[in-house]
Each structure stands twice: as structure tokens, then as C-alpha cells.
PDB file of N, CA and C in Angstrom:
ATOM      1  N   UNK A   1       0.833  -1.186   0.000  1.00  0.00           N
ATOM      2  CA  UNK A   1       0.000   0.000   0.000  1.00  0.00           C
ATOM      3  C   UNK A   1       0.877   1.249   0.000  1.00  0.00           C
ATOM      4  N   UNK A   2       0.466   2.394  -1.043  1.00  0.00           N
ATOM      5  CA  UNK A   2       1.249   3.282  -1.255  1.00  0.00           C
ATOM      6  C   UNK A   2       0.622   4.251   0.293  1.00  0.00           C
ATOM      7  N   UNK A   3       1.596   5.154   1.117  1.00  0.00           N
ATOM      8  CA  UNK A   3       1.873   6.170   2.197  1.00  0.00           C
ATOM      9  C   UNK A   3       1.024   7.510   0.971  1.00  0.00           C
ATOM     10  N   UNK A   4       0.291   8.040   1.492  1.00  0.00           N
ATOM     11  CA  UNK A   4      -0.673   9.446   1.091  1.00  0.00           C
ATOM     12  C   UNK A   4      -0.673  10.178   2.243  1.00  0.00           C
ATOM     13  N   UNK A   5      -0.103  11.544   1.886  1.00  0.00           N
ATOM     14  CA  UNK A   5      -0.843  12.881   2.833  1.00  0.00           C
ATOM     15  C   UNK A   5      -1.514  12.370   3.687  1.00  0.00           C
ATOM     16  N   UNK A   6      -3.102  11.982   3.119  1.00  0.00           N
ATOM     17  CA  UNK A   6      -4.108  11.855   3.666  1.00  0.00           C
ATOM     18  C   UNK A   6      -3.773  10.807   4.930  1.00  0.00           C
ATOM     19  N   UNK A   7      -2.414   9.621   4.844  1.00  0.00           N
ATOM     20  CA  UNK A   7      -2.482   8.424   6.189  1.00  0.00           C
ATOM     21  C   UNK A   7      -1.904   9.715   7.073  1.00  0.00           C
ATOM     22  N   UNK A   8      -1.057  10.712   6.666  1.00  0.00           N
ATOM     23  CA  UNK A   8      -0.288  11.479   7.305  1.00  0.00           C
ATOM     24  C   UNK A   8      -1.256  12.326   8.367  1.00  0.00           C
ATOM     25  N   UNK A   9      -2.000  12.917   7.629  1.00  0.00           N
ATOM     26  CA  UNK A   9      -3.056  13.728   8.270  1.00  0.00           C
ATOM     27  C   UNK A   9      -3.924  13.060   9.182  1.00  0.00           C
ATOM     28  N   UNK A  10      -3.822  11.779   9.142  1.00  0.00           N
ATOM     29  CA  UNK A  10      -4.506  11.111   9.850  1.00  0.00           C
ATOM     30  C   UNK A  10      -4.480  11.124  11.288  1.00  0.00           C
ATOM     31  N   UNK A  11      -2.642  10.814  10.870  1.00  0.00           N
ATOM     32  CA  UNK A  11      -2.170  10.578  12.483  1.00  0.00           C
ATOM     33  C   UNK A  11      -1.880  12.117  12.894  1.00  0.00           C
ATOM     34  N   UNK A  12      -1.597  13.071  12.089  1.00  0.00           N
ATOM     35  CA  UNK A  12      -1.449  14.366  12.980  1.00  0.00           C
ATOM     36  C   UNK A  12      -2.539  14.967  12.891  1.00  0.00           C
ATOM     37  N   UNK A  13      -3.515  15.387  12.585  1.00  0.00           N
ATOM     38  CA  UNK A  13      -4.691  15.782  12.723  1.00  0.00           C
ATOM     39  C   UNK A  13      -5.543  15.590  14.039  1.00  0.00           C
ATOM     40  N   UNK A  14      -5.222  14.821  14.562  1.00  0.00           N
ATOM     41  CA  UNK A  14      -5.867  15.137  16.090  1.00  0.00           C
ATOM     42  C   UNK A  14      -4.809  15.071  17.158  1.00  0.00           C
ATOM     43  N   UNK A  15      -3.345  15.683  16.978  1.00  0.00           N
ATOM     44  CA  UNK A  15      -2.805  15.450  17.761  1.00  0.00           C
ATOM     45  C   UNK A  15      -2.753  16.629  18.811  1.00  0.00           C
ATOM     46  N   UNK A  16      -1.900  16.391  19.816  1.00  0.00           N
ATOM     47  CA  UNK A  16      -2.171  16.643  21.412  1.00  0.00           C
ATOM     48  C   UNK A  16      -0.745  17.087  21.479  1.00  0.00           C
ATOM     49  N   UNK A  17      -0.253  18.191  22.521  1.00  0.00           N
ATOM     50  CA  UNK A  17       0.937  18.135  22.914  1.00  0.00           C
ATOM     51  C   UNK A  17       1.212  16.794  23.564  1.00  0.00           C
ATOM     52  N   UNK A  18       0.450  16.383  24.408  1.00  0.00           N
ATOM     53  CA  UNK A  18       0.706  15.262  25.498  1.00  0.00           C
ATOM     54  C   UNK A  18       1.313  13.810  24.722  1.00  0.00           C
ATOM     55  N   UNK A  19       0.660  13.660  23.104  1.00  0.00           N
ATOM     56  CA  UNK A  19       1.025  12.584  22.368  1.00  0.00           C
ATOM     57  C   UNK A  19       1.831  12.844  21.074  1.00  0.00           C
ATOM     58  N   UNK A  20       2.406  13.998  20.857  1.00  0.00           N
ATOM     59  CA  UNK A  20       3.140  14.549  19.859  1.00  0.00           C
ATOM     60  C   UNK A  20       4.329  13.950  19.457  1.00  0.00           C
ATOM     61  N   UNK A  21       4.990  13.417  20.468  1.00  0.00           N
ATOM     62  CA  UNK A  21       6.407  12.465  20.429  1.00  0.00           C
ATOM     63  C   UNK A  21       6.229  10.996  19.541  1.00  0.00           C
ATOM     64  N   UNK A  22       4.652  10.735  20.192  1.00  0.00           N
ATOM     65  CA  UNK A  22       4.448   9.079  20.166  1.00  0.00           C
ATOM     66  C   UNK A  22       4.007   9.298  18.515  1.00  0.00           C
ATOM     67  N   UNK A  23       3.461  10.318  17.850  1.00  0.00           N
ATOM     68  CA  UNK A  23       2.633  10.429  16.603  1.00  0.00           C
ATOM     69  C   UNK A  23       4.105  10.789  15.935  1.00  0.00           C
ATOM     70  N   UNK A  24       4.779  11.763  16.234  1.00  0.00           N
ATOM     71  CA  UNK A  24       6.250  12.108  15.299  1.00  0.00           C
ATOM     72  C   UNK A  24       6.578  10.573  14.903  1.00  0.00           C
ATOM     73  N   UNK A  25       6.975   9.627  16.047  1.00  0.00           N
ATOM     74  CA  UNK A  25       7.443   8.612  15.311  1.00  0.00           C
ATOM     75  C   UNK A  25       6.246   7.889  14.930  1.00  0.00           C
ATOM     76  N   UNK A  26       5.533   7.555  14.785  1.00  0.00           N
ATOM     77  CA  UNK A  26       4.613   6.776  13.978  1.00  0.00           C
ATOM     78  C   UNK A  26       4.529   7.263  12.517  1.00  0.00           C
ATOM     79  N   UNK A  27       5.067   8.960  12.352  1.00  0.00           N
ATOM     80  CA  UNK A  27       4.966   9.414  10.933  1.00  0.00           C
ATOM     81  C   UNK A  27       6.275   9.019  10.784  1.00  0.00           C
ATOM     82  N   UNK A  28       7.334   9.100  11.328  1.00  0.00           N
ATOM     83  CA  UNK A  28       8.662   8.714  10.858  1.00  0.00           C
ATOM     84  C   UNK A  28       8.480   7.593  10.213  1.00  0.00           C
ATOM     85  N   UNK A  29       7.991   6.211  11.024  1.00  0.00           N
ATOM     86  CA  UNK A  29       8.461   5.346  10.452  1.00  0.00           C
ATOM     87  C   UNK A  29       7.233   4.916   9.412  1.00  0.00           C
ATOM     88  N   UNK A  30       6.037   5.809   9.039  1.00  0.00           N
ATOM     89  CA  UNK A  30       5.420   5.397   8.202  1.00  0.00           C
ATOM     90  C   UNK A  30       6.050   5.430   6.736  1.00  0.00           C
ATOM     91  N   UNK A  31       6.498   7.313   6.833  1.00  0.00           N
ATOM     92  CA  UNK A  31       7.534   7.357   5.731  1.00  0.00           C
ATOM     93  C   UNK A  31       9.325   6.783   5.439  1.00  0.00           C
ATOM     94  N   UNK A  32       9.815   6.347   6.628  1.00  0.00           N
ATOM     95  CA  UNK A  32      11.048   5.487   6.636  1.00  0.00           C
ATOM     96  C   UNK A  32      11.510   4.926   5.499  1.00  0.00           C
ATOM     97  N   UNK A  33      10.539   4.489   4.282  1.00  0.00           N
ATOM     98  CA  UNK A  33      10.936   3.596   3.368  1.00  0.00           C
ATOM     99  C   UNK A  33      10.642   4.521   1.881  1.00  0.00           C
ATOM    100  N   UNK A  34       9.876   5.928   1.985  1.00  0.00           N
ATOM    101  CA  UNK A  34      10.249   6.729   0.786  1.00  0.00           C
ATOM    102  C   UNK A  34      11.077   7.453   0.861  1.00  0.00           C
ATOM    103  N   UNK A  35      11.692   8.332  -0.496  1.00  0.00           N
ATOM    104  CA  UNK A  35      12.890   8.234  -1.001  1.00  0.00           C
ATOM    105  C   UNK A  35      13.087   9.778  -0.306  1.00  0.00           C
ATOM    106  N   UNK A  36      14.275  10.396  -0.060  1.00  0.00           N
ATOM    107  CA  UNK A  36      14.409  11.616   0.008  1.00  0.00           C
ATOM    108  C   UNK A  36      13.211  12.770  -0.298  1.00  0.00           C
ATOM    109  N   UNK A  37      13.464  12.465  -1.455  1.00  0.00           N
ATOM    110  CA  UNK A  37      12.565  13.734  -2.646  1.00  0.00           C
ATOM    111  C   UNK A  37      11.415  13.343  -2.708  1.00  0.00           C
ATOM    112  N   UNK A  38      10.678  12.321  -2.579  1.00  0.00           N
ATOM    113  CA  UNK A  38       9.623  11.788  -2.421  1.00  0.00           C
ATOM    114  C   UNK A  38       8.522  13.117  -1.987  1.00  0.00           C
ATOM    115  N   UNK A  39       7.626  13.571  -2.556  1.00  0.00           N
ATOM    116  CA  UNK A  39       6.618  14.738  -1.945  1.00  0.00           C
ATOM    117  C   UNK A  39       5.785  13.709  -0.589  1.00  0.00           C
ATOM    118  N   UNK A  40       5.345  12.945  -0.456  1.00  0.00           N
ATOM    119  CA  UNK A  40       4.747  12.378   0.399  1.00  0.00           C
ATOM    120  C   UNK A  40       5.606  12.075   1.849  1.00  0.00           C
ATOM    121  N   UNK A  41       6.861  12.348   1.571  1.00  0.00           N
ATOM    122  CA  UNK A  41       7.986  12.247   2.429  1.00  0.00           C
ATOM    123  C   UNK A  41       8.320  13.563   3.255  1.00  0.00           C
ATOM    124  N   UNK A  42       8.495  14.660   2.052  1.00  0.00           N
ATOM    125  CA  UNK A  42       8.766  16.284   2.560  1.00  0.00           C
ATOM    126  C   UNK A  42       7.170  16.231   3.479  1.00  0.00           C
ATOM    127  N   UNK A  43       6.631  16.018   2.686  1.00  0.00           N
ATOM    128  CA  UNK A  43       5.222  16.458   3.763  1.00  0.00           C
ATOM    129  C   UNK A  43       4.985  15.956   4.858  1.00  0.00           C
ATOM    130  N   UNK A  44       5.341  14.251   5.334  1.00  0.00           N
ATOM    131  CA  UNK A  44       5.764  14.242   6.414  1.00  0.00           C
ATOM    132  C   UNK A  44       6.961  14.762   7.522  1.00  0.00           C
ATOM    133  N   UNK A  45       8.050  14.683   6.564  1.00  0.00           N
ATOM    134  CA  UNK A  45       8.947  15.727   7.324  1.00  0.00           C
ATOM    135  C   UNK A  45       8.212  17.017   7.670  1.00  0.00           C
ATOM    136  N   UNK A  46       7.764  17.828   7.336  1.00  0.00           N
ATOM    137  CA  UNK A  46       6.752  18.863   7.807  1.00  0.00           C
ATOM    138  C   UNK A  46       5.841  18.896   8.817  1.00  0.00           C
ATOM    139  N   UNK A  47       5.129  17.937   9.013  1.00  0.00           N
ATOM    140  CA  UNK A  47       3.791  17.167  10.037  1.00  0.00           C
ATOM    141  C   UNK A  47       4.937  16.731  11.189  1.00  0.00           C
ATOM    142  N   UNK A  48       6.310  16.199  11.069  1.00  0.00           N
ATOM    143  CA  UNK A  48       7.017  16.181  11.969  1.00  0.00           C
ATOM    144  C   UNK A  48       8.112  17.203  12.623  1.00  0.00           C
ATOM    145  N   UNK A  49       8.137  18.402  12.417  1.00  0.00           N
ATOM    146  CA  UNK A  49       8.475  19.521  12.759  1.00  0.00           C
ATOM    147  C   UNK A  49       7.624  19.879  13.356  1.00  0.00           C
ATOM    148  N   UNK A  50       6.198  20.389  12.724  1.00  0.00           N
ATOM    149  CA  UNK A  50       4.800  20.437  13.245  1.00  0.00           C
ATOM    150  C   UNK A  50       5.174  19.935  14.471  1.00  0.00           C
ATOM    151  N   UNK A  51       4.643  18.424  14.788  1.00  0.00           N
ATOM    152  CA  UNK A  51       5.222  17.668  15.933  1.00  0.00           C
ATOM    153  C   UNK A  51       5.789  18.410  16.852  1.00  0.00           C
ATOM    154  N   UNK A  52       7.431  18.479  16.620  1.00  0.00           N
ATOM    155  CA  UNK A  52       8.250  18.665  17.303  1.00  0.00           C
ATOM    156  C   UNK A  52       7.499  20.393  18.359  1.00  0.00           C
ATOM    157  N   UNK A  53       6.988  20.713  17.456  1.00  0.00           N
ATOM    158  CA  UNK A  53       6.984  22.102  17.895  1.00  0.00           C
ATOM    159  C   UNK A  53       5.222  21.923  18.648  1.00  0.00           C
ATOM    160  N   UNK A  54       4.855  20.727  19.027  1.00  0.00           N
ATOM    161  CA  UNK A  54       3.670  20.955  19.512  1.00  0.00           C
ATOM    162  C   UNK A  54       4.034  20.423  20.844  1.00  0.00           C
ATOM    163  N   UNK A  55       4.989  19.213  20.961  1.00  0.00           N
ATOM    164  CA  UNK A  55       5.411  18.990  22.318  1.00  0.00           C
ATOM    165  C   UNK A  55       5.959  19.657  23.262  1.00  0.00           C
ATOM    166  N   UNK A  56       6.318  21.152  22.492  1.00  0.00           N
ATOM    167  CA  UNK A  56       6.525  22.136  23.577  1.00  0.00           C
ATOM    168  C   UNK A  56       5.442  23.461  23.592  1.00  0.00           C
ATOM    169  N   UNK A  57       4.027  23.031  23.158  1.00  0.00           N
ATOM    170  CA  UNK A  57       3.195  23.883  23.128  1.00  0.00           C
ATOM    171  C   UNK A  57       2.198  23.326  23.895  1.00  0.00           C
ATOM    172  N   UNK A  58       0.912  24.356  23.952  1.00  0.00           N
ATOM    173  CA  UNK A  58      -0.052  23.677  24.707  1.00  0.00           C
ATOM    174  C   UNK A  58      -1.215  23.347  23.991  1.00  0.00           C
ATOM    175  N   UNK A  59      -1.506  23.860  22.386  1.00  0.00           N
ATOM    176  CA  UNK A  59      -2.083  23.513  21.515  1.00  0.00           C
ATOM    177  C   UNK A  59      -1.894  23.688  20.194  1.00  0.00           C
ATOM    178  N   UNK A  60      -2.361  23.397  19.232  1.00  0.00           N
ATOM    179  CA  UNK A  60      -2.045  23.703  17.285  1.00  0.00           C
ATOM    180  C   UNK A  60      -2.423  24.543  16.932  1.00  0.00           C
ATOM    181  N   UNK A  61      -3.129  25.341  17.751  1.00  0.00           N
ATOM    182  CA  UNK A  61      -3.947  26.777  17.371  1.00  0.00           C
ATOM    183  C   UNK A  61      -3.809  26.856  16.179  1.00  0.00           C
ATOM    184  N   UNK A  62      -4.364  25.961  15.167  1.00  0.00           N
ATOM    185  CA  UNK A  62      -4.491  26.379  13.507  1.00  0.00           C
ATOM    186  C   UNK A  62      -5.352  27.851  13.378  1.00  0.00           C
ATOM    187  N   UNK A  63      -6.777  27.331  14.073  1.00  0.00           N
ATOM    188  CA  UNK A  63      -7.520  28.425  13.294  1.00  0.00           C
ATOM    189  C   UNK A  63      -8.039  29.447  14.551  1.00  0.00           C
ATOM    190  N   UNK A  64      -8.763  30.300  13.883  1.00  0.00           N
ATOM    191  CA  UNK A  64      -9.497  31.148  14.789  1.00  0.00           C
ATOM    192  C   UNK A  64      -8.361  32.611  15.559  1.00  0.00           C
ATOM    193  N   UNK A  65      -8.670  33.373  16.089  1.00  0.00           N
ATOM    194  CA  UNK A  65      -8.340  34.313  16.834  1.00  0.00           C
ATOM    195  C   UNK A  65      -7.602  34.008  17.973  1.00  0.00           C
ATOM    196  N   UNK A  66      -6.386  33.972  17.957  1.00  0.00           N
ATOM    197  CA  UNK A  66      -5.741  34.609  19.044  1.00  0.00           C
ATOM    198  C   UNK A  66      -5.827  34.973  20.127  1.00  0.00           C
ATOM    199  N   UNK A  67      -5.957  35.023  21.480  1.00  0.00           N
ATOM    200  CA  UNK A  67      -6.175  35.142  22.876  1.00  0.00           C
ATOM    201  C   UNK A  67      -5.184  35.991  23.276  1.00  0.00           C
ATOM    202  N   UNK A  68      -5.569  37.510  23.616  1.00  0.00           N
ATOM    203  CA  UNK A  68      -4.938  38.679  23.593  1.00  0.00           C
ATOM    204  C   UNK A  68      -4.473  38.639  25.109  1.00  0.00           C
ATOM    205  N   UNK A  69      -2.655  38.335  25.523  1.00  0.00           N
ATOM    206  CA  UNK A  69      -2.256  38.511  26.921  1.00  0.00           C
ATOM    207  C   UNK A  69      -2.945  38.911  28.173  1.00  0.00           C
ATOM    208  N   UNK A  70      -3.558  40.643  27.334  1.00  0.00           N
ATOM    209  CA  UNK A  70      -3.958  41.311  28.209  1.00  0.00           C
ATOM    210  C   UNK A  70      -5.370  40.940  28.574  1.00  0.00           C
ATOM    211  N   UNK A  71      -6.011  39.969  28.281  1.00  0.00           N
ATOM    212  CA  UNK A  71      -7.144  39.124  28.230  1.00  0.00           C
ATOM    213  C   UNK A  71      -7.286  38.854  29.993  1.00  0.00           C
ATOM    214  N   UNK A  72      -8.344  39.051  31.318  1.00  0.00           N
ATOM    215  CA  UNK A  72      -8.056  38.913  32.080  1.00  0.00           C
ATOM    216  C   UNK A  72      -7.751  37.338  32.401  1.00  0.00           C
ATOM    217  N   UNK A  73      -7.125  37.168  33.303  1.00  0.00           N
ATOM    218  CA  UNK A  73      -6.841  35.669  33.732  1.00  0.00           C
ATOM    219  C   UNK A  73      -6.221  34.901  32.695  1.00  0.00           C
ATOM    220  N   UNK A  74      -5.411  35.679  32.110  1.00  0.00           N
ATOM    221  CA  UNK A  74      -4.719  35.223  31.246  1.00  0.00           C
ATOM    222  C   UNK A  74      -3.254  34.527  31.970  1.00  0.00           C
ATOM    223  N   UNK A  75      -2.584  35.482  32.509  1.00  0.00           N
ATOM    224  CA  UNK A  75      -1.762  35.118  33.693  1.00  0.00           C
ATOM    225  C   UNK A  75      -1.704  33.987  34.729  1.00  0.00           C
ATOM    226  N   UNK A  76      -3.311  33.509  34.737  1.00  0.00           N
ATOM    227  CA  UNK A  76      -3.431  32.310  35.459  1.00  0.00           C
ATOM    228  C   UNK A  76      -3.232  30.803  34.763  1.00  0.00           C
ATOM    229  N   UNK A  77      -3.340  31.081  33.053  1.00  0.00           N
ATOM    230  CA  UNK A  77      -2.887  29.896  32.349  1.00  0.00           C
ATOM    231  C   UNK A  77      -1.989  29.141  32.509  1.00  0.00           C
ATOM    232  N   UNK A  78      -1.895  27.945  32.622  1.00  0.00           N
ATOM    233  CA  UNK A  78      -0.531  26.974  32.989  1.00  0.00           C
ATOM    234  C   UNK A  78       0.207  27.530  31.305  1.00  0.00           C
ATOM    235  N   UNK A  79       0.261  27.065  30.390  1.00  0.00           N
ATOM    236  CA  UNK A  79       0.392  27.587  28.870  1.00  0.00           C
ATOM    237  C   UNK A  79      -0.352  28.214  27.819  1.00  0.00           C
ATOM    238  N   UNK A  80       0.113  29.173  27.298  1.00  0.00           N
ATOM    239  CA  UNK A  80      -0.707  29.948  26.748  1.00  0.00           C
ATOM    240  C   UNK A  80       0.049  29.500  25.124  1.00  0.00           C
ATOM    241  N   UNK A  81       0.894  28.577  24.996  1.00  0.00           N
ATOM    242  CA  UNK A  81       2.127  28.499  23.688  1.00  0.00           C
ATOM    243  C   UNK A  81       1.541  27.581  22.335  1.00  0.00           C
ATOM    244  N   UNK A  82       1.631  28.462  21.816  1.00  0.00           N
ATOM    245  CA  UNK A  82       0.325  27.713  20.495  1.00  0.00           C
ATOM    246  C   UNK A  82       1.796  26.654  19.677  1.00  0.00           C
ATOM    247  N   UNK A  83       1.770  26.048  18.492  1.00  0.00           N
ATOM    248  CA  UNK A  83       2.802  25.089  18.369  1.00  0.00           C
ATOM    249  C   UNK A  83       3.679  26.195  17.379  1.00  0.00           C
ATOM    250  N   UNK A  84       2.864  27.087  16.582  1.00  0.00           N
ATOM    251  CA  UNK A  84       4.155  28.160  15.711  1.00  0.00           C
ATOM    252  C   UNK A  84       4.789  28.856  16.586  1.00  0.00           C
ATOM    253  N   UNK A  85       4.314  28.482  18.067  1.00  0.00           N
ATOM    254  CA  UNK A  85       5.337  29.786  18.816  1.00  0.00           C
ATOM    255  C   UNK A  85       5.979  29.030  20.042  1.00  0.00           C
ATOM    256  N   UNK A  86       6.213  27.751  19.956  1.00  0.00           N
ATOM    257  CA  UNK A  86       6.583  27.187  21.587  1.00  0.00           C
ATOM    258  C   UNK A  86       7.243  27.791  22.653  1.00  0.00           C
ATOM    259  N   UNK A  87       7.018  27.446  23.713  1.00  0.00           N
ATOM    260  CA  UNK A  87       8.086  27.345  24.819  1.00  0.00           C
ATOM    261  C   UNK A  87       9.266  27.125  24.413  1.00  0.00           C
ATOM    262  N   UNK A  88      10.299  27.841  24.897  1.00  0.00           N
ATOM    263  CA  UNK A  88      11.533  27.836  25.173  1.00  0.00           C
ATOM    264  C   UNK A  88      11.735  25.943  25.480  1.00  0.00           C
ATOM    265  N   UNK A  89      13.370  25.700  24.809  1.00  0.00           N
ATOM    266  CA  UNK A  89      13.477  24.298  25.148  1.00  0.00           C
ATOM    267  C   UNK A  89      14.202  24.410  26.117  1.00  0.00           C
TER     268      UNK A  89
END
């Protein structure tokens, strides 16, 4: 069975900071066996950066508006770190 975007999206599409590690490698080794240049490959390399950068966030904040600091009780958030902007490693 040929590896598609779509198995890719599969496994990152509902992912979690909490399970971001365990899904990076499940995309690793889905794509493990295409070639460098392979587009189905770059795009997982991508979904696994993604990854990387969600295990130090507290969500994927794809869509929607932004949650403005000065927002009250904002300060009381354990993480406020969406995955394009993580925590410090």
C-alpha cells in the first residue's frame, strides 16, 4: 500500500501536545521507506516539525483568533504556547 498525505493527516490531525512524540514517530516510520525527494515524504517531514513544535506547546492553534495577553486571567494559564510559537526548550 502506497503512504498518502491523507495516512499522514490522519495521524497528525488530532494530535495533542501530550502525544506529539508518540505520533512524530509513527509518521517517521510510516515514511522510513520513501525516497528523500519523495513529496509524500517532505510532507511528512513537515507534520514532523509540526510535531516537534507541539510537544513544547499547549495547543495547534491552527484556526481562529488569538487570545490577547492582556485578556483577564490570562496570567493564570498553565500555557498559553500555540505550536508556531513554543516554549523555550
Amino acid at each position: 500500500m502506497a503512504v498518502t498525505t491523507d495516512d499522514i493527516d490522519a495521524l497528525v490531525g488530532p494530535a495533542t501536545p501530550h502525544f506529539a512524540y508518540q505520533l512524530r514517530a509513527r509518521v517517521e516510520n510510516l515514511i522510513g521507506e520513501l525516497s528523500p525527494d519523495h513529496p509524500v515524504r517532505r510532507y511528512g517531514e513537515e507534520q514532523m516539525a509540526l510535531l516537534d513544535r507541539l510537544g513544547y506547546a499547549s495547543s495547534k492553534a491552527e484556526e481562529g483568533p488569538r487570545e490577547s495577553p492582556d485578556r483577564p486571567g490570562w496570567s493564570e494559564l498553565p500555557s498559553s504556547a500555540p505550536a508556531d510559537a513554543p516554549l523555550p526548550r
